[in-house]
PDB file of N, CA and C in Angstrom:
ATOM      1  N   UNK A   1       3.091 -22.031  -5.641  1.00  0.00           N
ATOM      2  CA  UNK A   1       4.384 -21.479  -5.259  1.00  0.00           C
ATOM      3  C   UNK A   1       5.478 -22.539  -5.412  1.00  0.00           C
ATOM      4  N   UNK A   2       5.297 -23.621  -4.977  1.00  0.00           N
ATOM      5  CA  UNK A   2       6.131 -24.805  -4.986  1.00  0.00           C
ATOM      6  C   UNK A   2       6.403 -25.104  -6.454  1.00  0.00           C
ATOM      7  N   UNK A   3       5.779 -24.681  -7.170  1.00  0.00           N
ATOM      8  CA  UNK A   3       5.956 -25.053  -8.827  1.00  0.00           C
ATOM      9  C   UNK A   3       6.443 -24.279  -9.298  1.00  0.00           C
ATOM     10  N   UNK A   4       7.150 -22.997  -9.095  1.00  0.00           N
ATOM     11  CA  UNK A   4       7.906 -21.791  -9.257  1.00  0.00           C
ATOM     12  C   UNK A   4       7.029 -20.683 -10.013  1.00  0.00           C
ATOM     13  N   UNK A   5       5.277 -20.819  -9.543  1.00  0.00           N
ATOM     14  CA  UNK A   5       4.597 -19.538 -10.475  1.00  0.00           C
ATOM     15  C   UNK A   5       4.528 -19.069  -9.111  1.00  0.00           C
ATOM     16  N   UNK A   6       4.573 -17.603 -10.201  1.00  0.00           N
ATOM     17  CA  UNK A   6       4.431 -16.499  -9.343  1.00  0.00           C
ATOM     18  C   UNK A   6       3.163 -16.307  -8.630  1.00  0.00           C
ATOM     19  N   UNK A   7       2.917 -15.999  -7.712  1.00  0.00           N
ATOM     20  CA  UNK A   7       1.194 -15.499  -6.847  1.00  0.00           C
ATOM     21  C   UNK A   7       1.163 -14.307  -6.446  1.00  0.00           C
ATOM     22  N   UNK A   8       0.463 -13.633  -7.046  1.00  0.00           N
ATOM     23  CA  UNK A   8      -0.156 -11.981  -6.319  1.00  0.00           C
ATOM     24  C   UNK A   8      -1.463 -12.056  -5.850  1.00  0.00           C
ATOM     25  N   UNK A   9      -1.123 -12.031  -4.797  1.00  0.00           N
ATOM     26  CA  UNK A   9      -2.464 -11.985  -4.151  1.00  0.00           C
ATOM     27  C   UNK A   9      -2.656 -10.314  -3.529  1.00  0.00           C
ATOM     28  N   UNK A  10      -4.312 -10.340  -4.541  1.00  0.00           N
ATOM     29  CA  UNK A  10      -4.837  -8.797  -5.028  1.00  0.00           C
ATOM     30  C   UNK A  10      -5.726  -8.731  -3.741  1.00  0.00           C
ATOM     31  N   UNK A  11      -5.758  -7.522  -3.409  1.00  0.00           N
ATOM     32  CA  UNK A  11      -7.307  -6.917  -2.796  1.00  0.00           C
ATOM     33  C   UNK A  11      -7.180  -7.416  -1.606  1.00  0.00           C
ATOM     34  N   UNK A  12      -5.872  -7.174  -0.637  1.00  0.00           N
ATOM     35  CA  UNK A  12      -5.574  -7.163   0.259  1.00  0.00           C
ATOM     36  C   UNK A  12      -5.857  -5.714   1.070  1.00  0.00           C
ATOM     37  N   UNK A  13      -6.742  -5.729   2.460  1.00  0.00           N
ATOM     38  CA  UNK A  13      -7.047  -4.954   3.144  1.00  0.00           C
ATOM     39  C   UNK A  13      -6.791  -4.888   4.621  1.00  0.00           C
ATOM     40  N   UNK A  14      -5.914  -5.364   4.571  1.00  0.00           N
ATOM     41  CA  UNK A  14      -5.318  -5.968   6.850  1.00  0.00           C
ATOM     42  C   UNK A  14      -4.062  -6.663   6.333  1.00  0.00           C
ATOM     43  N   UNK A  15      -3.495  -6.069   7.565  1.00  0.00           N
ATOM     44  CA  UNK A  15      -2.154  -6.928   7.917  1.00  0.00           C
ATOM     45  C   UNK A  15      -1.984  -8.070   8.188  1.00  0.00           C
ATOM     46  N   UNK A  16      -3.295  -8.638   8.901  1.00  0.00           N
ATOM     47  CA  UNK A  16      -3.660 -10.150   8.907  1.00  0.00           C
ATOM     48  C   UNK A  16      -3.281 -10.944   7.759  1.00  0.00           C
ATOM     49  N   UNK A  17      -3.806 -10.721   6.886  1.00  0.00           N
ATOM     50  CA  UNK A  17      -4.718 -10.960   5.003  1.00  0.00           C
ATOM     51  C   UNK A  17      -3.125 -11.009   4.963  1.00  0.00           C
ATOM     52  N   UNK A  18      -2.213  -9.905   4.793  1.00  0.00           N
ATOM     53  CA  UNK A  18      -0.766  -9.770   4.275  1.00  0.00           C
ATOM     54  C   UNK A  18      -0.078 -10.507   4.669  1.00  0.00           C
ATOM     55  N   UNK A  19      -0.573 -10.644   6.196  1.00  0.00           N
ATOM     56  CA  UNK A  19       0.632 -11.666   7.293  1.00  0.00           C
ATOM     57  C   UNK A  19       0.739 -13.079   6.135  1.00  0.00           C
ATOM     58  N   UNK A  20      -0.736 -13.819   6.045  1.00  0.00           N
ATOM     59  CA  UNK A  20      -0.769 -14.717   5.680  1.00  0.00           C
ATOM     60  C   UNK A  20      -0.350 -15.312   4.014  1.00  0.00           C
ATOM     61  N   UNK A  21      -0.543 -14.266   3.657  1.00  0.00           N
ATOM     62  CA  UNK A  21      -0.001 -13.803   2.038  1.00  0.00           C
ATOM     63  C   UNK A  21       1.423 -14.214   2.254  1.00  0.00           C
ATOM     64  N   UNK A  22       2.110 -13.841   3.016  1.00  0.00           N
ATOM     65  CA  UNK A  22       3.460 -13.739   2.650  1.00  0.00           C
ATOM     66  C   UNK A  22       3.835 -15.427   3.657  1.00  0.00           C
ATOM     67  N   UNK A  23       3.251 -16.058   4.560  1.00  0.00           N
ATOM     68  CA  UNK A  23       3.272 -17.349   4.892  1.00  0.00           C
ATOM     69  C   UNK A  23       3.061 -17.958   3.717  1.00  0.00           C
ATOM     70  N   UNK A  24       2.562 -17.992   2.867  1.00  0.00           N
ATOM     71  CA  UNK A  24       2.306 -19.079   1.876  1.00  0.00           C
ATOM     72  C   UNK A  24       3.318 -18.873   0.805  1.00  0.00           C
ATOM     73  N   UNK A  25       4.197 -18.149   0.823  1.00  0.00           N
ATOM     74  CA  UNK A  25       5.295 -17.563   0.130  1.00  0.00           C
ATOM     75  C   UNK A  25       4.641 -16.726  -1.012  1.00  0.00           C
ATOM     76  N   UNK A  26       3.866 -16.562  -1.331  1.00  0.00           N
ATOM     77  CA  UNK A  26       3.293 -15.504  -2.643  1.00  0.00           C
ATOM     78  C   UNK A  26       4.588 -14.504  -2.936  1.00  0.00           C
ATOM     79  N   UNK A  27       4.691 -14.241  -4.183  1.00  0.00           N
ATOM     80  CA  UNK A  27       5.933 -13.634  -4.766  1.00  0.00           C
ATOM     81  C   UNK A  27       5.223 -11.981  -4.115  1.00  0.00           C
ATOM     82  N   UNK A  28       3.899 -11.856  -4.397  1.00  0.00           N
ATOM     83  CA  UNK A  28       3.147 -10.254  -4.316  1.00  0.00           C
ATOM     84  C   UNK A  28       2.073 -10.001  -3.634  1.00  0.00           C
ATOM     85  N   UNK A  29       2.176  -9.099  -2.426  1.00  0.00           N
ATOM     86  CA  UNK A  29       0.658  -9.109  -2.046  1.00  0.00           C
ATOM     87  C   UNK A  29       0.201  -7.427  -2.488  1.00  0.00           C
ATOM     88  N   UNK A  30      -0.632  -7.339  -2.847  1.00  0.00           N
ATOM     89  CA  UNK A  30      -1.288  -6.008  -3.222  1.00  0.00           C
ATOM     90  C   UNK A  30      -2.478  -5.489  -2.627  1.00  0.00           C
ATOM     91  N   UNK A  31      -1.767  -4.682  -1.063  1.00  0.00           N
ATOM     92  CA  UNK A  31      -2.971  -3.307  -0.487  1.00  0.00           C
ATOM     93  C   UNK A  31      -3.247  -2.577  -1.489  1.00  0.00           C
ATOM     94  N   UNK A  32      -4.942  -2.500  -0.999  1.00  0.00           N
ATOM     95  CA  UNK A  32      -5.629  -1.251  -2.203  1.00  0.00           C
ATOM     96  C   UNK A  32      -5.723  -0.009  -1.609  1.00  0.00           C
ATOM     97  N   UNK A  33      -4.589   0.516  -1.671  1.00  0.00           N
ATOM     98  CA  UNK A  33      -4.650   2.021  -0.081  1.00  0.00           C
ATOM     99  C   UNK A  33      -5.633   2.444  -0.801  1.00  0.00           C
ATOM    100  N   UNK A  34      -6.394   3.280  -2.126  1.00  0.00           N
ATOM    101  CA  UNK A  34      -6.763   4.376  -2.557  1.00  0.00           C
ATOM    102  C   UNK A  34      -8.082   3.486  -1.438  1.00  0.00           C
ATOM    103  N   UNK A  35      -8.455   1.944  -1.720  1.00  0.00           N
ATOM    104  CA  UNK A  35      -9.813   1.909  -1.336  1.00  0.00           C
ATOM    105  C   UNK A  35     -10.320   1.746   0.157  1.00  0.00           C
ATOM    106  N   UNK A  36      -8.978   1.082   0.592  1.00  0.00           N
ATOM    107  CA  UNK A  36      -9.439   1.970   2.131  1.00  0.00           C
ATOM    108  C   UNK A  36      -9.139   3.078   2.700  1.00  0.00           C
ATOM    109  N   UNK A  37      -8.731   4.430   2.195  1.00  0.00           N
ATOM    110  CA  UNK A  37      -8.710   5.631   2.243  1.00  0.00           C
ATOM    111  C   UNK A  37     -10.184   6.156   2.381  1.00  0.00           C
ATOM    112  N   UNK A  38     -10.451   5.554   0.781  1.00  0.00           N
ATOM    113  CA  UNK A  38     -11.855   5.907   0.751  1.00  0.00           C
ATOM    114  C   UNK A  38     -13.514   5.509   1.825  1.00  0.00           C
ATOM    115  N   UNK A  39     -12.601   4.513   2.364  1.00  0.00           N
ATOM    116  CA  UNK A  39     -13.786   4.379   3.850  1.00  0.00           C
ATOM    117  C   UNK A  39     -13.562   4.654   5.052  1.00  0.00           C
ATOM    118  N   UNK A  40     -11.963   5.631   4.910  1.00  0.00           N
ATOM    119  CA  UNK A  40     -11.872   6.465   6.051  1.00  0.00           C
ATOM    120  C   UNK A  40     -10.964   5.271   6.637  1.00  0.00           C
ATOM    121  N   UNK A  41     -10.221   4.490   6.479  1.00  0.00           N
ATOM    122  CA  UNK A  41      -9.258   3.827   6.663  1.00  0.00           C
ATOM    123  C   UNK A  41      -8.023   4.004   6.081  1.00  0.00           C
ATOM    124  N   UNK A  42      -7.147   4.211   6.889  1.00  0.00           N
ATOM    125  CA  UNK A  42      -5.580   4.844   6.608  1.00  0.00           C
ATOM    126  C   UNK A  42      -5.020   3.587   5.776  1.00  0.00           C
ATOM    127  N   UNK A  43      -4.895   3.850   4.499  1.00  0.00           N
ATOM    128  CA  UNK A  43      -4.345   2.724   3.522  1.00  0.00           C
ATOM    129  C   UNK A  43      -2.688   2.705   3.778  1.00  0.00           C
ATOM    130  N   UNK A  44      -2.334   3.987   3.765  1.00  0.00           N
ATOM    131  CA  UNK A  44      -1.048   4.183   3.870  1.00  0.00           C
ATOM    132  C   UNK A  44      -0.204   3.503   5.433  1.00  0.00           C
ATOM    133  N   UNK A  45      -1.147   3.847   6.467  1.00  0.00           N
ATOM    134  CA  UNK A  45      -0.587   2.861   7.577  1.00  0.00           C
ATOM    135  C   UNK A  45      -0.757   1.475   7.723  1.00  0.00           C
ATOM    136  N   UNK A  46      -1.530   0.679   7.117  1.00  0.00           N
ATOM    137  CA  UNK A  46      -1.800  -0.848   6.559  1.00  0.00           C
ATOM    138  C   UNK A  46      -0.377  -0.764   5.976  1.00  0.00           C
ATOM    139  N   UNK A  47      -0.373  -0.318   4.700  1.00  0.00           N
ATOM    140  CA  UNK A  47       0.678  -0.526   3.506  1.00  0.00           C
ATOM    141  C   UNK A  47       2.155  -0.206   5.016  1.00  0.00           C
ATOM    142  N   UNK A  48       2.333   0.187   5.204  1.00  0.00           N
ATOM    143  CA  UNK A  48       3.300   0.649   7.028  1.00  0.00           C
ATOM    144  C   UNK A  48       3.233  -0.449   7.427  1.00  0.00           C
ATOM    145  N   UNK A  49       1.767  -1.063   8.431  1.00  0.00           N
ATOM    146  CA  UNK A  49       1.742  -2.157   8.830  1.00  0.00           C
ATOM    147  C   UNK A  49       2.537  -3.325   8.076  1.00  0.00           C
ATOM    148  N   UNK A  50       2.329  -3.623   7.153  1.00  0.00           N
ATOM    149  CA  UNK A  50       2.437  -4.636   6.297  1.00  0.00           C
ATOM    150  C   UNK A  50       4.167  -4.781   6.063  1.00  0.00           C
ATOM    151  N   UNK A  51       4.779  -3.570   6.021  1.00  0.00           N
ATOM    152  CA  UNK A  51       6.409  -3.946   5.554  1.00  0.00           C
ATOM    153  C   UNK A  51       6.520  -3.822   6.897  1.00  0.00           C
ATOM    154  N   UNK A  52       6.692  -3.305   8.019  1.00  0.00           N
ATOM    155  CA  UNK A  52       6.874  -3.462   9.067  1.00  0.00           C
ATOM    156  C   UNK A  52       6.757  -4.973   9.610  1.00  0.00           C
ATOM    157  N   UNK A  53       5.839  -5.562   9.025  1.00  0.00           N
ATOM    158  CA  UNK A  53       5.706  -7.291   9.578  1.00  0.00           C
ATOM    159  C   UNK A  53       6.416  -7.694   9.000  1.00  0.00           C
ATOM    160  N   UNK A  54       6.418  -7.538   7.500  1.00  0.00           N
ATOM    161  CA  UNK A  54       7.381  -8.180   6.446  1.00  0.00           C
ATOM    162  C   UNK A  54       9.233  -8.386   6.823  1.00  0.00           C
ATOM    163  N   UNK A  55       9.511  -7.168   7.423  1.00  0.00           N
ATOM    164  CA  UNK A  55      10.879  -6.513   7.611  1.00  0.00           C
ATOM    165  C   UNK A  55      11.590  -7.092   8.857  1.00  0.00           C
ATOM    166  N   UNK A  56      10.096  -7.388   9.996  1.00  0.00           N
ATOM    167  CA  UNK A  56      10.305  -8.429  10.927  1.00  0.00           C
ATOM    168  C   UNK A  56      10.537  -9.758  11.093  1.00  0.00           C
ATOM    169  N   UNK A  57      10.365 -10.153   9.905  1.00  0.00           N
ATOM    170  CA  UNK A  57      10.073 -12.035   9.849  1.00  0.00           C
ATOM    171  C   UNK A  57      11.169 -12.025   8.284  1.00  0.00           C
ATOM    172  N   UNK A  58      11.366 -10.761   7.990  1.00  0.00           N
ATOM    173  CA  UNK A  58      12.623 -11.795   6.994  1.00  0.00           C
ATOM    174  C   UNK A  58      11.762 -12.197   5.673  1.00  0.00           C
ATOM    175  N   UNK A  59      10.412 -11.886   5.351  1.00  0.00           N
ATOM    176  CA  UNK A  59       9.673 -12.837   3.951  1.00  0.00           C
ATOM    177  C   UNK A  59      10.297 -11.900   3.109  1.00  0.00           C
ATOM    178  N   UNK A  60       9.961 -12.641   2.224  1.00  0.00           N
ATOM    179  CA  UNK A  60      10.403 -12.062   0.784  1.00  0.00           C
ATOM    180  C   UNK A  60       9.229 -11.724  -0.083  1.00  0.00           C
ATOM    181  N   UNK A  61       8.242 -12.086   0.016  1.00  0.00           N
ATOM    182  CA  UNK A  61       6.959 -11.323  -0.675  1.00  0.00           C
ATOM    183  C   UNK A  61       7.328  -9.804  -0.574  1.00  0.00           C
ATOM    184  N   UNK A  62       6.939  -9.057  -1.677  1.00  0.00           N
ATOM    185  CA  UNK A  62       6.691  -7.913  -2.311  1.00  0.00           C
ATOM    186  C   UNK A  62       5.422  -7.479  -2.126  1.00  0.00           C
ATOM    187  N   UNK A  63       5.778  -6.047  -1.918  1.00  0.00           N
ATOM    188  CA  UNK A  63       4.627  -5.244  -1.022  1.00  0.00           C
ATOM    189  C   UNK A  63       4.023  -4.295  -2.842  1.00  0.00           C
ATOM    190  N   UNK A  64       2.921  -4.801  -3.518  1.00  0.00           N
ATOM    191  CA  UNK A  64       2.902  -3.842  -4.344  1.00  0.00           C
ATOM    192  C   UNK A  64       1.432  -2.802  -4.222  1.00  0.00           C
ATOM    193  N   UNK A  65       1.992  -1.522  -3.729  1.00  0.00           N
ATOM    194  CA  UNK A  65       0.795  -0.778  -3.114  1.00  0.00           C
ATOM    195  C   UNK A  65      -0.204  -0.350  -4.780  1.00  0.00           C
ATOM    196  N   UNK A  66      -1.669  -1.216  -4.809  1.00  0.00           N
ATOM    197  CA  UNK A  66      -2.581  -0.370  -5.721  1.00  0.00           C
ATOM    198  C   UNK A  66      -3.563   0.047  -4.823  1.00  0.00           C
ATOM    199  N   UNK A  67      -4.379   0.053  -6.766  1.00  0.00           N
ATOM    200  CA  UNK A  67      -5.540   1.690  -5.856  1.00  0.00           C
ATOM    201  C   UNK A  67      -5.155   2.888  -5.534  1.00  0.00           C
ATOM    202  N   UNK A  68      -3.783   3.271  -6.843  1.00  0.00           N
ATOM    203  CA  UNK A  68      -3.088   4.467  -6.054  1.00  0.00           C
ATOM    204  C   UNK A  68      -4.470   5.669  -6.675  1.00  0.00           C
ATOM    205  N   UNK A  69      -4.454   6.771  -6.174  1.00  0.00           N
ATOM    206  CA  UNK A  69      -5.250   7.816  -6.243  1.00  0.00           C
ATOM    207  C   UNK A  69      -5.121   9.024  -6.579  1.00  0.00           C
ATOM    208  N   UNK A  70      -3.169   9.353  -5.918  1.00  0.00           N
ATOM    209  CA  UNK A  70      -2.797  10.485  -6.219  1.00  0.00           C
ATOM    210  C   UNK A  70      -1.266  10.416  -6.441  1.00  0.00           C
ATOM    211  N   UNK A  71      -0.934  11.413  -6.985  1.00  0.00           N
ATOM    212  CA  UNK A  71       0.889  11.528  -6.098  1.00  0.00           C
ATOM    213  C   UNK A  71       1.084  11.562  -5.170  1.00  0.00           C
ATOM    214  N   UNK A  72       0.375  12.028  -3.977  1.00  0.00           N
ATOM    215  CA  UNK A  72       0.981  11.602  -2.664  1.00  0.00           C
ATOM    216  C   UNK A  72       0.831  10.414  -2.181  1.00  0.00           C
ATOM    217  N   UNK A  73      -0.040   9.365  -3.169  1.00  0.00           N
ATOM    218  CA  UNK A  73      -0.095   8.177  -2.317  1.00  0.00           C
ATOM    219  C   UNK A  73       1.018   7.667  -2.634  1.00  0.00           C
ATOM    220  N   UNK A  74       1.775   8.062  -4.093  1.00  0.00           N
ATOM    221  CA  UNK A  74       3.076   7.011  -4.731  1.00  0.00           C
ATOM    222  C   UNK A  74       4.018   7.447  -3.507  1.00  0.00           C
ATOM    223  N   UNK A  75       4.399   8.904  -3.118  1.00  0.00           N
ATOM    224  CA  UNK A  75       5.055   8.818  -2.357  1.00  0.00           C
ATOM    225  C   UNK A  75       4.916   8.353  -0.838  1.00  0.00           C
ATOM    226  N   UNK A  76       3.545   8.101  -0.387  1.00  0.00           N
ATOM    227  CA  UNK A  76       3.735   7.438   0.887  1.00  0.00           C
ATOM    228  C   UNK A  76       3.437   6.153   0.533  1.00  0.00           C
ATOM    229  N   UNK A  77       3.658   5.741  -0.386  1.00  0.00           N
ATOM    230  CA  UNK A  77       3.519   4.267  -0.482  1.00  0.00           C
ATOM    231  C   UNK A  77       5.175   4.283  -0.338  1.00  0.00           C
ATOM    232  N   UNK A  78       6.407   4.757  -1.280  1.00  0.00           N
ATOM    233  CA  UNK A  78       7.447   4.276  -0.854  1.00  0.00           C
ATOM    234  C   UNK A  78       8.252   4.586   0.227  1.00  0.00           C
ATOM    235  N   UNK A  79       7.555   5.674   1.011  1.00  0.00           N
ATOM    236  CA  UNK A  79       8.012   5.769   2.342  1.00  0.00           C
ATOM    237  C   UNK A  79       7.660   4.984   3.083  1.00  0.00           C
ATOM    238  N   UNK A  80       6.618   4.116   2.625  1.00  0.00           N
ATOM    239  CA  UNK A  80       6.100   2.832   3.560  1.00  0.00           C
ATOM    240  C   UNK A  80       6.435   1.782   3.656  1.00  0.00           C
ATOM    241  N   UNK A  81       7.286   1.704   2.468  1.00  0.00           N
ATOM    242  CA  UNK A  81       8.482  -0.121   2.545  1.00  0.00           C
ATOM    243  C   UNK A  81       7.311  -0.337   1.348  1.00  0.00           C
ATOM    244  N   UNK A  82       6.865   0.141   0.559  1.00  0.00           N
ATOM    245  CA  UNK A  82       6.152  -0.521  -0.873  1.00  0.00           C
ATOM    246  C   UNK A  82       7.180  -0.850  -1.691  1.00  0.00           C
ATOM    247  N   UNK A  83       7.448  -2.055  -2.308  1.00  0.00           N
ATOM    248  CA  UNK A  83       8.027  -2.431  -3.053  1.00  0.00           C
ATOM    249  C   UNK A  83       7.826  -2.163  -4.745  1.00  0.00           C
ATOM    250  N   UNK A  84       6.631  -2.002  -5.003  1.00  0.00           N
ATOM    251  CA  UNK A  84       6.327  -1.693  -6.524  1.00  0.00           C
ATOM    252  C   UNK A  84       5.082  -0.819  -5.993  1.00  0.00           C
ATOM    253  N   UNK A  85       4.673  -0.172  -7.267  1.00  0.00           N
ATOM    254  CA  UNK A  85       3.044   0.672  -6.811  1.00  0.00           C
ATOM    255  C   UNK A  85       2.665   0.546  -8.339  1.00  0.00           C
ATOM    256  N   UNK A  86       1.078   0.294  -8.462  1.00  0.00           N
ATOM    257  CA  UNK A  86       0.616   0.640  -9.729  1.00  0.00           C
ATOM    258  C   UNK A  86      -0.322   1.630  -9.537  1.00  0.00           C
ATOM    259  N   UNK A  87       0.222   2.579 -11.245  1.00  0.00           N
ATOM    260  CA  UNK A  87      -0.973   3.612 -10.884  1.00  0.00           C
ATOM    261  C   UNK A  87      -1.601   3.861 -12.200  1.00  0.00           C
ATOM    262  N   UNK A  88      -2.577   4.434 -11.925  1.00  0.00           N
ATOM    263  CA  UNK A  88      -3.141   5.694 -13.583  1.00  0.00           C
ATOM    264  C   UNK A  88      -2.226   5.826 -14.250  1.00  0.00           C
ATOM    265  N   UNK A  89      -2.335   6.463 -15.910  1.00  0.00           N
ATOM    266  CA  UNK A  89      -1.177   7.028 -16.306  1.00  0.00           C
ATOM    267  C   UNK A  89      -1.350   8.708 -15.914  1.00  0.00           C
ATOM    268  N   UNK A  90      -2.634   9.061 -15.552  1.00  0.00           N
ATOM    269  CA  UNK A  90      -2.739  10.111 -15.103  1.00  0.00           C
ATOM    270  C   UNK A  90      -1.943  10.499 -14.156  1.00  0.00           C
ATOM    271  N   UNK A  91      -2.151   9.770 -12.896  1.00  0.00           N
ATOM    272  CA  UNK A  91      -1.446  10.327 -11.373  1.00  0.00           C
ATOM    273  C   UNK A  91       0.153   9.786 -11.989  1.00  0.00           C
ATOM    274  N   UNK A  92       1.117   9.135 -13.068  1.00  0.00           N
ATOM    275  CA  UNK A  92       2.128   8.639 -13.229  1.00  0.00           C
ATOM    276  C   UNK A  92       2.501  10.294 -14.658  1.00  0.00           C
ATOM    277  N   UNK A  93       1.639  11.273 -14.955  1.00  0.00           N
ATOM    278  CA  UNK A  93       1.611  11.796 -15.374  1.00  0.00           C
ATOM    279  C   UNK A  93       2.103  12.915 -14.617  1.00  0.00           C
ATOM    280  N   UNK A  94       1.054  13.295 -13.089  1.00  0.00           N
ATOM    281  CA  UNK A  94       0.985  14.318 -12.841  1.00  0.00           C
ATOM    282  C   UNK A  94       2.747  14.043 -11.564  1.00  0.00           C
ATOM    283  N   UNK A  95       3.316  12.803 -11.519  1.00  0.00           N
ATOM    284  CA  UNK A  95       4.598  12.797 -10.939  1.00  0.00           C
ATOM    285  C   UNK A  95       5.721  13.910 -11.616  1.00  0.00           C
ATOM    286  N   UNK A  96       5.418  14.401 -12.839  1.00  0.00           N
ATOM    287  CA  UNK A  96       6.826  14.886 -13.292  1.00  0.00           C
ATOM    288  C   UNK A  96       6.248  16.542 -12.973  1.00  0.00           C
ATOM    289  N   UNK A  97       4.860  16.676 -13.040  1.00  0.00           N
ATOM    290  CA  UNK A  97       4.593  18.241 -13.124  1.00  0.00           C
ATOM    291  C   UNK A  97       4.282  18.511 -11.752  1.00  0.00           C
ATOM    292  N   UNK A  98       4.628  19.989 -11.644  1.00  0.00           N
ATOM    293  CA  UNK A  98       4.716  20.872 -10.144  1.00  0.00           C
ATOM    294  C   UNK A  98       4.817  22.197 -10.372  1.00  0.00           C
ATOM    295  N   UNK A  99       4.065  23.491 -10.030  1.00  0.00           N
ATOM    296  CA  UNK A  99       3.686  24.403 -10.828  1.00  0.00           C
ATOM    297  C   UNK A  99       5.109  25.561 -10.629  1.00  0.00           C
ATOM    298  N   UNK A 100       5.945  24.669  -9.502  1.00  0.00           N
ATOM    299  CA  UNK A 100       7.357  25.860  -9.450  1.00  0.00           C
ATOM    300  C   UNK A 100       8.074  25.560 -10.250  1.00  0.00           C
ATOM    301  N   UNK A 101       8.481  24.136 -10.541  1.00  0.00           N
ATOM    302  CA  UNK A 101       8.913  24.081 -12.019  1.00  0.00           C
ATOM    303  C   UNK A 101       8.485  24.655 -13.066  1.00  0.00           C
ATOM    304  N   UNK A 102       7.071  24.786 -13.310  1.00  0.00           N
ATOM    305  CA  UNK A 102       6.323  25.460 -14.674  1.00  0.00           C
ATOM    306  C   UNK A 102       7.141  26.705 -14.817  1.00  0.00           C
ATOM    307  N   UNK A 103       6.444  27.599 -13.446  1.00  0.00           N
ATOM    308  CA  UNK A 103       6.524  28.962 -13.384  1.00  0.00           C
ATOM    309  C   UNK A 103       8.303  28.901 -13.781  1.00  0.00           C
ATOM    310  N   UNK A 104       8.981  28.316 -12.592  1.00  0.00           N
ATOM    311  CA  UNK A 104      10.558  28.422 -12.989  1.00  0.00           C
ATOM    312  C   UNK A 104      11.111  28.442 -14.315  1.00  0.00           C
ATOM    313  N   UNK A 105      10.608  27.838 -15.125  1.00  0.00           N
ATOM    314  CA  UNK A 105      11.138  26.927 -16.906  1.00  0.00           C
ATOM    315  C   UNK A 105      10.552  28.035 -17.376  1.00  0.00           C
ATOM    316  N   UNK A 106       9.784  28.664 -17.118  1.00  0.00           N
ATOM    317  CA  UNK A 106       8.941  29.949 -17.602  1.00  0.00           C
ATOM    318  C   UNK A 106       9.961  31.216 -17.801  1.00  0.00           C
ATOM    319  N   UNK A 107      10.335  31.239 -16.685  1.00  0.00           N
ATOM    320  CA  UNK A 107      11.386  32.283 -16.089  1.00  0.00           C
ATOM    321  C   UNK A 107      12.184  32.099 -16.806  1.00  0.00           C
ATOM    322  N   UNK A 108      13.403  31.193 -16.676  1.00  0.00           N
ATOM    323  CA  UNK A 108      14.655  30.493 -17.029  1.00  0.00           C
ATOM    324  C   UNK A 108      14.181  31.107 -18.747  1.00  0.00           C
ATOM    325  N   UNK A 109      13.142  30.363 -19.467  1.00  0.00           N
ATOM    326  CA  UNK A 109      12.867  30.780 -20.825  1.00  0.00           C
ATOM    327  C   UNK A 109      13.038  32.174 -21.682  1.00  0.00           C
ATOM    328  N   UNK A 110      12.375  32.897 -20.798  1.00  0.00           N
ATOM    329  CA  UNK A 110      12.559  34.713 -20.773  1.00  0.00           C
ATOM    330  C   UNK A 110      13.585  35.562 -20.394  1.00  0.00           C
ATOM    331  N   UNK A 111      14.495  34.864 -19.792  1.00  0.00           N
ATOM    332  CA  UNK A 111      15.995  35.158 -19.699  1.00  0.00           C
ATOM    333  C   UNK A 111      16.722  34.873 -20.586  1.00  0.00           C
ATOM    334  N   UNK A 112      16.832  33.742 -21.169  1.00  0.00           N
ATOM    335  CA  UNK A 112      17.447  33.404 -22.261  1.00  0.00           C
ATOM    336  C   UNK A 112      17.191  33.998 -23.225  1.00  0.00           C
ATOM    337  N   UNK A 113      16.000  34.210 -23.711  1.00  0.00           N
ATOM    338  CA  UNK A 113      15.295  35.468 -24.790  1.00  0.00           C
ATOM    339  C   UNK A 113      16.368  36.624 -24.474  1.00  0.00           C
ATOM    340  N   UNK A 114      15.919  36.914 -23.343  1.00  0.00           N
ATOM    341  CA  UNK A 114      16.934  38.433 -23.360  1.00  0.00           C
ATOM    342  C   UNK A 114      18.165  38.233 -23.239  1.00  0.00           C
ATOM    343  N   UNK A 115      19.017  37.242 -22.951  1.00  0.00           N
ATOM    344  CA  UNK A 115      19.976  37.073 -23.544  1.00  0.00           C
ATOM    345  C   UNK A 115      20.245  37.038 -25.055  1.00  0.00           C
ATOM    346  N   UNK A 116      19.575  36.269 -25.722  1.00  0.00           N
ATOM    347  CA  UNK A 116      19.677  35.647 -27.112  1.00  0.00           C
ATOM    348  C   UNK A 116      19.614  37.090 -27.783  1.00  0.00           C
ATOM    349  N   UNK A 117      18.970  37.989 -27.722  1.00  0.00           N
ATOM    350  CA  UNK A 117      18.627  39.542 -27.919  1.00  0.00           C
ATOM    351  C   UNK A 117      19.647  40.520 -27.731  1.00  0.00           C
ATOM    352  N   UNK A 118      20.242  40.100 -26.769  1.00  0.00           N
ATOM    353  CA  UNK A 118      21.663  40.705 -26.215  1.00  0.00           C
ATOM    354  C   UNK A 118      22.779  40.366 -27.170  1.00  0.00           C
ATOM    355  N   UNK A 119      22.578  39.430 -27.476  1.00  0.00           N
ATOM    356  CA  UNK A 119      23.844  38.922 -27.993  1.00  0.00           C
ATOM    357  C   UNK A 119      24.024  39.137 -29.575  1.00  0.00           C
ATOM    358  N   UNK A 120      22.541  39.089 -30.478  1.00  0.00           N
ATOM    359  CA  UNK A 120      22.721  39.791 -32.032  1.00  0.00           C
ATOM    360  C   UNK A 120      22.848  41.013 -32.218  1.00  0.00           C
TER     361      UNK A 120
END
């Protein structure tokens, strides 16, 4: 850190682990919410925990939530004070689609038809 490289420190699982991450100045610490989800540990309230300490003490380490799993984790990761998130290109895929949009653009499409029909 003192030499101006960057440190991400990966495969962070406790607020402890983070506390200390961000004492040593590390530019990044990275909770794996998807993988303590998966043992029945709330990743998303760690990733909570973690900017909540952060937000208290003033560090400047960056909260970057991986192990994302779904779209709802991107969004409770940035409701959680996550600073960056990495994901799949899948789940970074399934961010733009939502089936009321489909159906809607569907709609919107078949109106315009009968307009366009209307109008020659």
């Amino acid at each position: 850190v003192q030499d101006g490289i960057k440190i991400n420190s990966t495969l962070c699982f406790s607020p402890s682990q983070a506390l200390l991450v961000a004492k040593i100045g590390a530019t990044y610490v990275s909770p794996f919410i998807g993988r303590l989800d998966d043992i029945s540990q709330s990743g998303t309230e760690i990733l909570r925990d973690i900017a909540t300490i952060y937000r208290n003490y003033g560090f400047k380490t960056q909260i970057l939530a991986a192990s994302i799993r779904h779209p709802i984790h991107v969004i409770e990761a940035a409701k959680a004070g996550a600073d960056i998130v990495t994901m799949p290109y899948k789940v970074f895929s399934q961010l733009f689609n939502h089936p009321l949009t489909e159906k809607g653009q569907e709609r919107f499409l078949k109106d315009w038809e009968q307009v366009a029909e209307l109008v020659r």
